[in-house]
Protein backbone atom coordinates (compact mmCIF):
# COMPACT_ATOMS: atom_id res chain seq x y z
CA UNK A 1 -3.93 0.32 27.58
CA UNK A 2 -3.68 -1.69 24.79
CA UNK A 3 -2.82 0.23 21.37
CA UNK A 4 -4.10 -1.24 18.14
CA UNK A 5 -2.55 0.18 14.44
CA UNK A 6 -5.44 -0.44 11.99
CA UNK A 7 -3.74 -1.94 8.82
CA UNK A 8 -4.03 1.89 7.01
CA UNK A 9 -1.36 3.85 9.89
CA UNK A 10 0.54 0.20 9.93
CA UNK A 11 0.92 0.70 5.94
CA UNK A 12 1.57 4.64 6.30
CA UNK A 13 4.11 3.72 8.75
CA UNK A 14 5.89 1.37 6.55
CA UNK A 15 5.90 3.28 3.60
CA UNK A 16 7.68 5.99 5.13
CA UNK A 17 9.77 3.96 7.00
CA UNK A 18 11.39 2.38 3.43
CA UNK A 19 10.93 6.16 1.82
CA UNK A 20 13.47 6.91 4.82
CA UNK A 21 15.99 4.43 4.84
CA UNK A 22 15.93 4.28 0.52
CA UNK A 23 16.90 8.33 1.02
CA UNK A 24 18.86 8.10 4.73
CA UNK A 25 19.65 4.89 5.49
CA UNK A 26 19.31 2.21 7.81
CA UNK A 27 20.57 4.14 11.29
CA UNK A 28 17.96 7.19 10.27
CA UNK A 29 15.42 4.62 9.46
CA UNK A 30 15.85 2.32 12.87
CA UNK A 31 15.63 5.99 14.83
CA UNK A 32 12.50 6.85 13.00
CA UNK A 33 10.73 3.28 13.90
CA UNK A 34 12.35 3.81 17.32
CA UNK A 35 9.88 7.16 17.70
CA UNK A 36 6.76 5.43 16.60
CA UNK A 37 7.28 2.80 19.01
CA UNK A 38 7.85 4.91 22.11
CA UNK A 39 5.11 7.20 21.24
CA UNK A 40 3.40 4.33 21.12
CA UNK A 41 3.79 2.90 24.38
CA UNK A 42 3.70 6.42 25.44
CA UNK A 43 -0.02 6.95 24.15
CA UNK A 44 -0.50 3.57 25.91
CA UNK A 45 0.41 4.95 29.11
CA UNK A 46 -0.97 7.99 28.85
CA UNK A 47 -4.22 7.66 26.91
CA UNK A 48 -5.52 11.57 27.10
CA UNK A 49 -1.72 12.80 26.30
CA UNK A 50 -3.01 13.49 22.97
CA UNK A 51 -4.81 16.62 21.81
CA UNK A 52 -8.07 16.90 20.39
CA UNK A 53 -7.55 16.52 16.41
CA UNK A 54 -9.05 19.99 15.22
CA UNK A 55 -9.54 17.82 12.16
CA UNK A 56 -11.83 15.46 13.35
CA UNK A 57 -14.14 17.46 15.39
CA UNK A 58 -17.30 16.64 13.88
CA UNK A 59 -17.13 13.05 14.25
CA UNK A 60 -19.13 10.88 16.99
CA UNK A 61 -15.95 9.78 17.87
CA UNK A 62 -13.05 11.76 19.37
CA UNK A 63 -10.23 11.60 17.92
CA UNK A 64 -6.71 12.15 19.40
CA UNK A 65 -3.51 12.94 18.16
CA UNK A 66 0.44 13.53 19.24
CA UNK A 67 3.40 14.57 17.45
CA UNK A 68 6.19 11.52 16.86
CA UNK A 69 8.56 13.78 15.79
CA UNK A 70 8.19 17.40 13.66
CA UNK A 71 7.16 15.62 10.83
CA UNK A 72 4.35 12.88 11.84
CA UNK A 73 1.59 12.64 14.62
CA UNK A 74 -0.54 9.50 15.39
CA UNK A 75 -4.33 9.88 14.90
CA UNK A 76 -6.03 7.72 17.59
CA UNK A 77 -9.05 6.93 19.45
CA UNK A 78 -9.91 5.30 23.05
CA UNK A 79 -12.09 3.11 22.39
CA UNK A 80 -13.33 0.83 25.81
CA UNK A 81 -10.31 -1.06 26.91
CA UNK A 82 -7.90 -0.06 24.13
CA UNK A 83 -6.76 2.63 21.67
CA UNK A 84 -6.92 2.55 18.20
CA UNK A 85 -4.34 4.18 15.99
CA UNK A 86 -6.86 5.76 12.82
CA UNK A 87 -3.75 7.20 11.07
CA UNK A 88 -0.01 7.79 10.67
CA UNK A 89 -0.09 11.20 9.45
CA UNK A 90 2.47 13.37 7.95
CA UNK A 91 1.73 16.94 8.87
CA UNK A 92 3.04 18.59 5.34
CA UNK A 93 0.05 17.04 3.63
CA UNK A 94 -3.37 18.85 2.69
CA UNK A 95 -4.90 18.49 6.16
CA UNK A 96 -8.47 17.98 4.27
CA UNK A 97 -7.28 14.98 3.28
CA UNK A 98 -7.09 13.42 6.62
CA UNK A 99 -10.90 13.92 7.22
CA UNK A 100 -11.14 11.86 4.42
CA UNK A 101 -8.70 8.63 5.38
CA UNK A 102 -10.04 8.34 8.84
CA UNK A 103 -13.49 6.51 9.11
């Protein structure tokens, strides 16, 4: 399946990805992007990999999600012929606050 970043994860992703290489460089930056982008493709593989977000249980729509690495996890949907990726979420934040990001 397709996967689609709406522009809030594409931002999320970015701004970590500069908060990265600005503290570790540009090697520990390229690995981080390197995760996103296999998980990715993974999640477009592999559509029900992802759990059911606890989160985002009372919503109409079910929302997935799946650890990039011990820090992140992808918040998506399937919706039809494609997934949508809701949010780029760093898991040491107040989880209320993702509720509140994801439409």
């Amino acid at each position: 399946m397709k996967v689609v970043w709406m522009s809030l994860p594409k931002r999320q992703v970015r701004e970590a990805a500069k908060y990265i290489y600005k503290e570790f460089g540009k090697k520990v930056k390229d690995d981080f992007m390197h995760e996103v982008q296999s998980t990715s493709r993974l999640i477009g593989r592999s559509p029900n990999i992802g759990m059911v977000e606890p989160l985002l249980t009372d919503r109409t729509t079910m929302y997935r999600s799946f650890v990039v690495n011990h820090l992140n996890k992808i918040v998506y949907s399937i919706v039809d012929d494609h997934i949508e990726v809701a949010a780029f979420w760093d898991v040491r934040r107040d989880p209320g606050t993702l509720a509140s990001q994801v439409k």
